[in-house]
Protein backbone atom coordinates (compact mmCIF):
# COMPACT_ATOMS: atom_id res chain seq x y z
CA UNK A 1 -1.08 52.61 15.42
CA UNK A 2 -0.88 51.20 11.84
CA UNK A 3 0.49 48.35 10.92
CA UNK A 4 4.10 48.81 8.93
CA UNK A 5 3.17 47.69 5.05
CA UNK A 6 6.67 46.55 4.89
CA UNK A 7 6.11 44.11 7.32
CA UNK A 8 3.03 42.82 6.47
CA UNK A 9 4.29 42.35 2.89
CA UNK A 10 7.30 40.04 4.51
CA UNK A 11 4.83 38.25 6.92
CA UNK A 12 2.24 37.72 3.63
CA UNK A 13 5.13 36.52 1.43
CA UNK A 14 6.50 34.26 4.48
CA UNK A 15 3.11 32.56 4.74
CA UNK A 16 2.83 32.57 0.85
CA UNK A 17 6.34 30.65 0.77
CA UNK A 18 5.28 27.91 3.58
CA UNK A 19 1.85 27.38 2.01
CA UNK A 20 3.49 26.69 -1.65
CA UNK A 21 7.08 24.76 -0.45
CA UNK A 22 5.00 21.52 0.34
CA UNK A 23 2.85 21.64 -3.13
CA UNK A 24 6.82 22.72 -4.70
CA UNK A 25 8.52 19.68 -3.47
CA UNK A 26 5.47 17.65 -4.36
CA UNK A 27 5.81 18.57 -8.03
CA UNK A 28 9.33 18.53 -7.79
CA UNK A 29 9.20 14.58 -6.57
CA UNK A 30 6.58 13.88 -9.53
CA UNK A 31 8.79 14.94 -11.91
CA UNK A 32 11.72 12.78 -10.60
CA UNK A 33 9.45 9.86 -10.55
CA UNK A 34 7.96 10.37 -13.72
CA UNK A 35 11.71 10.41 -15.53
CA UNK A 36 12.82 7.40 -12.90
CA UNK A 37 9.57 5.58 -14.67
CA UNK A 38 10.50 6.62 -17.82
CA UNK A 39 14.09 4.99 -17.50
CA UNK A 40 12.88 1.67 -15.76
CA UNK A 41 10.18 1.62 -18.52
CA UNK A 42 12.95 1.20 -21.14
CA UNK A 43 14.72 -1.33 -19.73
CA UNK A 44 11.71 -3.41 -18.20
CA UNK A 45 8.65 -2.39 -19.76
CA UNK A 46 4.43 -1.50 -18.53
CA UNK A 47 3.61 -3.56 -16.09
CA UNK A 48 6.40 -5.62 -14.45
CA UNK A 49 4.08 -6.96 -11.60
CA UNK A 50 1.06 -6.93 -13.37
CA UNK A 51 2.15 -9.07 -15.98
CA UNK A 52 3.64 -11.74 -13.25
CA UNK A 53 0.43 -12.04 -11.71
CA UNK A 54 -1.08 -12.63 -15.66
CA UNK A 55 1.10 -14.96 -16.09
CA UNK A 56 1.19 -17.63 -12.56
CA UNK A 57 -1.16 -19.84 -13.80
CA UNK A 58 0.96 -20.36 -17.17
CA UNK A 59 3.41 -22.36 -15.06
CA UNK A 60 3.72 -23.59 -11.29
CA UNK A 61 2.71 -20.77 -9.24
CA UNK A 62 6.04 -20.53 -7.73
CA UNK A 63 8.48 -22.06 -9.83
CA UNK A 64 9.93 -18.99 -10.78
CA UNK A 65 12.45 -17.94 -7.47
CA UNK A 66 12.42 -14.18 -6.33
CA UNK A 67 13.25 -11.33 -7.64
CA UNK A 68 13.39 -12.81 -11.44
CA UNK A 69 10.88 -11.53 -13.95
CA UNK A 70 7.78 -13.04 -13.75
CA UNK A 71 8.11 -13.91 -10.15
CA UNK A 72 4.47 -14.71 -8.14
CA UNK A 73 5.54 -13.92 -4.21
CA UNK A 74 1.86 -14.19 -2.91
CA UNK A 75 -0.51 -16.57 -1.79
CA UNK A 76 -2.93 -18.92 -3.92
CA UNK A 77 -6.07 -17.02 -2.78
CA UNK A 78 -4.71 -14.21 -4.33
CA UNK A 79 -4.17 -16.33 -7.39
CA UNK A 80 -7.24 -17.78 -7.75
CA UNK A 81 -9.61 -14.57 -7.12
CA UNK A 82 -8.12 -13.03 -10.10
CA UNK A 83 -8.00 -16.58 -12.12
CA UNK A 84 -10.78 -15.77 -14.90
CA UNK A 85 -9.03 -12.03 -15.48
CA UNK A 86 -5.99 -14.28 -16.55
CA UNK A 87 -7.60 -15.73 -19.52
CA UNK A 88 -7.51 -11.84 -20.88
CA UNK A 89 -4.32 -11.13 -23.13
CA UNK A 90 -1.38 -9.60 -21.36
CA UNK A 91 -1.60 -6.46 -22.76
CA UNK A 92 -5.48 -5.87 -21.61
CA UNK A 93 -4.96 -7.33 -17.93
CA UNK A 94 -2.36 -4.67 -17.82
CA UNK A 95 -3.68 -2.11 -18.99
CA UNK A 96 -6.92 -3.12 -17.07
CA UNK A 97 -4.32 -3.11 -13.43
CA UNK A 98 -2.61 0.50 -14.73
CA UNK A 99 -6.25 2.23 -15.24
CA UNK A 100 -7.87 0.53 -12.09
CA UNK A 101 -4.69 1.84 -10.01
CA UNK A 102 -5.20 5.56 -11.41
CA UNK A 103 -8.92 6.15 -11.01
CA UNK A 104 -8.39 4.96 -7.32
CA UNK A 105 -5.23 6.95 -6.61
CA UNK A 106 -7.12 9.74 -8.08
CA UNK A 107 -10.22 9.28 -5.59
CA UNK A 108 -8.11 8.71 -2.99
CA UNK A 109 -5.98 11.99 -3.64
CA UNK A 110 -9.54 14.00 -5.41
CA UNK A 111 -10.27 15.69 -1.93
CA UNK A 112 -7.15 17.60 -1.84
CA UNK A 113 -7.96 19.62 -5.13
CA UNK A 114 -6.62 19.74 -8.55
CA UNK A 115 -3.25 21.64 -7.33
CA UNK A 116 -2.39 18.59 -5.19
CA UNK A 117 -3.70 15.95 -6.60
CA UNK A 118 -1.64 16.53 -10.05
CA UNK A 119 1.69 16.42 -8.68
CA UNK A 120 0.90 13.13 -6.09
CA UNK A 121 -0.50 11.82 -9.13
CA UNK A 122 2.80 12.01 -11.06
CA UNK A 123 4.62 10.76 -7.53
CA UNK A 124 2.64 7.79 -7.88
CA UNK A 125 3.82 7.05 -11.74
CA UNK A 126 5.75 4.10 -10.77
CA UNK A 127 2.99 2.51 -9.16
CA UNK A 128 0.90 3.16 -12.02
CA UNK A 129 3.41 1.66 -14.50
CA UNK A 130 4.64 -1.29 -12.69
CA UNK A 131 0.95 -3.11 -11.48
CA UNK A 132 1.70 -3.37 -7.69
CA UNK A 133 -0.68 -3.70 -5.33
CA UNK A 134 0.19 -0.65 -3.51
CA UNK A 135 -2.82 1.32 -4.15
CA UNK A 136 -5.27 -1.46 -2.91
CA UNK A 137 -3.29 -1.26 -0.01
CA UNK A 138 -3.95 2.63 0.21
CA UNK A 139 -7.73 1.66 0.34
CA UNK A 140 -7.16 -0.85 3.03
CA UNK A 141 -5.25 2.31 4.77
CA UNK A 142 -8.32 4.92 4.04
CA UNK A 143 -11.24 2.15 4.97
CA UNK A 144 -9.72 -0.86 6.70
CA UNK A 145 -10.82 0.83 10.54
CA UNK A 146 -14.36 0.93 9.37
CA UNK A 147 -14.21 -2.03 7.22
CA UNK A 148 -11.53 -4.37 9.30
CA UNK A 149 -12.62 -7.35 6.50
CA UNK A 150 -10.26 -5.65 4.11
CA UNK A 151 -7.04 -6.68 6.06
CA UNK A 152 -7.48 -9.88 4.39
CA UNK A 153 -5.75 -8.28 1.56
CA UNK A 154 -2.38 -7.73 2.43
CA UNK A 155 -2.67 -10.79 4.76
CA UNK A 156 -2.78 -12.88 1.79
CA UNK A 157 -0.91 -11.26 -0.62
CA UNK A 158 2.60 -9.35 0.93
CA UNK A 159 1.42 -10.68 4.57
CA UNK A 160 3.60 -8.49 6.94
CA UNK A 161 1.83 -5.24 6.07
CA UNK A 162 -1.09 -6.46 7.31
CA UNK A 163 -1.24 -4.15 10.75
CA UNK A 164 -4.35 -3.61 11.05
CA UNK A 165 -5.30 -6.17 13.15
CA UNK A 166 -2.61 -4.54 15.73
CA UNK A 167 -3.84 -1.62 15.65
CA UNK A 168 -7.19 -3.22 16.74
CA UNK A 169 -5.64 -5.71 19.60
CA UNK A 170 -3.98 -2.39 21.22
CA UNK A 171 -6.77 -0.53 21.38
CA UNK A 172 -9.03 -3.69 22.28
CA UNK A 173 -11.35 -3.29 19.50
CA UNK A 174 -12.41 -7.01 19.67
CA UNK A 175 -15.07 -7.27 17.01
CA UNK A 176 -13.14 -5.35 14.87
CA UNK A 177 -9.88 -7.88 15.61
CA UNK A 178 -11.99 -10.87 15.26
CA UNK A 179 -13.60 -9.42 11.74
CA UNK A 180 -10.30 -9.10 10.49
CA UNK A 181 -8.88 -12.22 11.53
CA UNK A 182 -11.89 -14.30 10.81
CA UNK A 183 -12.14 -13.11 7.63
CA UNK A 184 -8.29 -13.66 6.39
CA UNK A 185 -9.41 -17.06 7.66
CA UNK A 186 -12.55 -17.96 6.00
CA UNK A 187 -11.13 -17.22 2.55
CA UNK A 188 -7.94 -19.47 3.41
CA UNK A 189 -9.88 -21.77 4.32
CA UNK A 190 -11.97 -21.75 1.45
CA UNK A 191 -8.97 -21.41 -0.61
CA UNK A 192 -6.95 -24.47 0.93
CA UNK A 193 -9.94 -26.36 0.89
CA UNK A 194 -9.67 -26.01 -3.24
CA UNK A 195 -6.68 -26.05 -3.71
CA UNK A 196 -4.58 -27.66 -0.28
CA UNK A 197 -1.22 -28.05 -2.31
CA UNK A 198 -0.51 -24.68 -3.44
CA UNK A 199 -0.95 -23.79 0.27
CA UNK A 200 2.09 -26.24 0.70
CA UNK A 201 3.81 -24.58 -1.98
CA UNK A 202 3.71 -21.75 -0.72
CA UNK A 203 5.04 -22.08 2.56
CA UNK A 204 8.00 -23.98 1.38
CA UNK A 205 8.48 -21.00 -0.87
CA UNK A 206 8.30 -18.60 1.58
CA UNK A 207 11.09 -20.88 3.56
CA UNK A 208 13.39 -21.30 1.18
CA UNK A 209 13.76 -17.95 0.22
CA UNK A 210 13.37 -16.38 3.83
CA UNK A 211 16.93 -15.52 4.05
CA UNK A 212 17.23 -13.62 0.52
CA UNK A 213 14.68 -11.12 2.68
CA UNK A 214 17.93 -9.40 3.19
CA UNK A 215 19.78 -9.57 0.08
CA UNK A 216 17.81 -10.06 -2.88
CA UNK A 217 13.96 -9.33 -1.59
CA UNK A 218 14.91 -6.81 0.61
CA UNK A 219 14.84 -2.86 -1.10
CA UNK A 220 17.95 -1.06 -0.29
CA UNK A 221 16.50 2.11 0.43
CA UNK A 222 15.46 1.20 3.58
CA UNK A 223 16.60 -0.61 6.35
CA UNK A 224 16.87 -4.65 6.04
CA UNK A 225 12.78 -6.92 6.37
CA UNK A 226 14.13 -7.98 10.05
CA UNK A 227 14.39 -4.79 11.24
CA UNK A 228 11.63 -3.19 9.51
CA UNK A 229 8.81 -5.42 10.44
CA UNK A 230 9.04 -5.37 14.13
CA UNK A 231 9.71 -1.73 13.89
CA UNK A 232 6.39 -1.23 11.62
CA UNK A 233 4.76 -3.32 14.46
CA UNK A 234 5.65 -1.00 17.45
CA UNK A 235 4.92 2.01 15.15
CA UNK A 236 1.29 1.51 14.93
CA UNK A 237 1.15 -0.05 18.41
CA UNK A 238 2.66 3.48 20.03
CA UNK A 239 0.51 5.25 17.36
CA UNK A 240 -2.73 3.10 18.58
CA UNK A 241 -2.28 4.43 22.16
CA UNK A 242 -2.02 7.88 20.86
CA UNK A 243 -4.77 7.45 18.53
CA UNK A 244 -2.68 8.89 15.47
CA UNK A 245 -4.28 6.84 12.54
CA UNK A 246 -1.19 8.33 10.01
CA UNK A 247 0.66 5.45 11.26
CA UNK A 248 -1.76 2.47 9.28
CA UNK A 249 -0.01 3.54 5.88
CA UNK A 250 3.61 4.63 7.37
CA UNK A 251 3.47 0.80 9.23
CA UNK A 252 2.28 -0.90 6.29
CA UNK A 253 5.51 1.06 4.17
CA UNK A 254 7.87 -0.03 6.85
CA UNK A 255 6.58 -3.74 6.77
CA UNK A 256 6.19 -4.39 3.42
CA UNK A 257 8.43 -7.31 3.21
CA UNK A 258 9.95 -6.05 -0.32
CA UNK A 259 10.31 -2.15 -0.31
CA UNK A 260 10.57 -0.31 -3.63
CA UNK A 261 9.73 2.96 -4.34
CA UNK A 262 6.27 2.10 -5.70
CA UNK A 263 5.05 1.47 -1.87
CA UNK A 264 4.98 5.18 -1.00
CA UNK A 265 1.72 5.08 -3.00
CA UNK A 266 0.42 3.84 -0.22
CA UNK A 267 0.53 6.99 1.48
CA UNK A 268 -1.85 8.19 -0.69
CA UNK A 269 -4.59 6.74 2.03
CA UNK A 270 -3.83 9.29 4.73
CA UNK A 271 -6.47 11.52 2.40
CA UNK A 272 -9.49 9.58 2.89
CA UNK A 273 -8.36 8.68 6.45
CA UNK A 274 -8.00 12.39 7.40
CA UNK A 275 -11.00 13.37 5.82
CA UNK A 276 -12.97 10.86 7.31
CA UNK A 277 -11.66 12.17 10.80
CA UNK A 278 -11.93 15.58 10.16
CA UNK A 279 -15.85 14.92 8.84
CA UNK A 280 -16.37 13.20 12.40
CA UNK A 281 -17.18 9.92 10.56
CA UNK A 282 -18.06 7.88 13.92
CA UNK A 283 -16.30 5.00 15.10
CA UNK A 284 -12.50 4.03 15.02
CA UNK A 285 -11.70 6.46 11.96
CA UNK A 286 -11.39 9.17 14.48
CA UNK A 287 -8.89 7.32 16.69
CA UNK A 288 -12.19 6.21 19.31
CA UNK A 289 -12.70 3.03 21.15
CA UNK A 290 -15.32 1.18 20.15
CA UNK A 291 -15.35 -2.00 21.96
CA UNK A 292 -14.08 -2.20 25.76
């Protein structure tokens, strides 16, 4: 008996409809975030981050408090690996930050094809503009299971997204663990060793302003830094038993010690991360044990 055309034009059009809605709403939220950039752009101008990381070594690394223009939050390794890019002038270290962050938000996105990467491109304007570090922590989301040595990153720069090495202790992945520790290690150690006083610094900073986390640091979109972290923690423990790597980026998001807007870039590393599982890239990209 054949098939009613009236029905299979519904059922074709349904389909149609629940393929496009995602891409829709993808290009929808690009939009908004491209006129949100616009606006902060007027009032703050390119590269709000960037240009405080330019500009720590033109006074005490943290003698300007949180939250102010100009602010430097992270620690002195970060400071002094990008030391000689400081001597460039503002507007080139910027500019150098905004076109690093788009041709690897664009490889990150690239396997999804044009009509997806485009519109998560313009939902990841914000990043773009401001200079975060949000899309090196979407690499550390795509690669940091096969390369556990890039945890170091947000160890030493936001510190709290830096669940990696949970992921790792949950699923007893020791070598991978003790890569990731040991090398967040050896470069403070190297680091402290040059320079032992901005360590100091920076702890006292980080104590004195531990209770603006809530007020001041802390984004009001989500949920308050106390209740975030731990909850980031037991996301990507639960999602280590179950083998769901999607929670790396979502726990990095949740315990990112100062959430904007600019952090969902990070999301952009579920691409790479799926496609390496899909590819059957061996090892713990697939959600596998390697070490018992």
């Amino acid at each position: 008996m054949a098939a009613d055309p009236s029905l299979r034009g519904r059922l074709s059009r349904q389909v149609s409809v629940r393929e496009r809605l995602p891409r829709d709403l993808a290009w929808i939220f690009g939009v908004f975030m491209v006129a949100g950039t616009w606006a902060w752009l007027s009032e703050y101008g390119w590269g709000i981050d960037s240009g405080a990381y330019w500009g720590a070594w033109r006074d005490g690394l943290y003698d300007v408090p949180p939250a102010r223009a100009g602010a430097y939050l992270y620690s002195p390794a970060f400071a002094q690996a990008i030391w000689p890019f400081t001597y460039l002038p503002r507007a080139v270290f910027v500019a150098g930050v905004s076109l690093a962050t788009t041709i690897t938000l664009w490889w990150l996105l690239r396997p999804l094809g044009w009509r997806w990467w485009v519109p998560l491109m313009l939902c990841c304007s914000f990043e773009i503009a401001t200079g975060n570090v949000n899309w090196v922590f979407a690499v550390v989301a795509a690669l940091g299971l096969r390369h556990p040595w890039l945890w170091a990153f947000p160890a030493l720069t936001k510190v709290t997204p830096c669940v990696g090495p949970v992921w790792f202790l949950v699923r007893r992945e020791w070598r991978a663990l003790g890569v990731s520790v040991g090398a967040t290690l050896g470069v403070v150690l190297v680091s402290a060793v040059a320079a032992p006083e901005l360590w100091r610094q920076w702890f006292d900073f980080l104590v004195s302003n531990a209770d603006r986390s809530t007020s001041v640091l802390g984004g009001s979109l989500l949920p308050a830094p106390v209740i975030r972290i731990p909850l980031a923690v037991v996301v990507v423990a639960v999602g280590a038993r179950l083998g769901r790597t999607w929670v790396l980026p979502v726990g990095m998001i949740l315990g990112s010690p100062v959430f904007g807007i600019g952090a969902l870039a990070v999301l952009a590393g579920l691409v790479r991360l799926d496609a390496a599982g899909r590819a059957g890239t061996p090892g713990p990209a697939r959600g596998r044990r390697t070490d018992s």
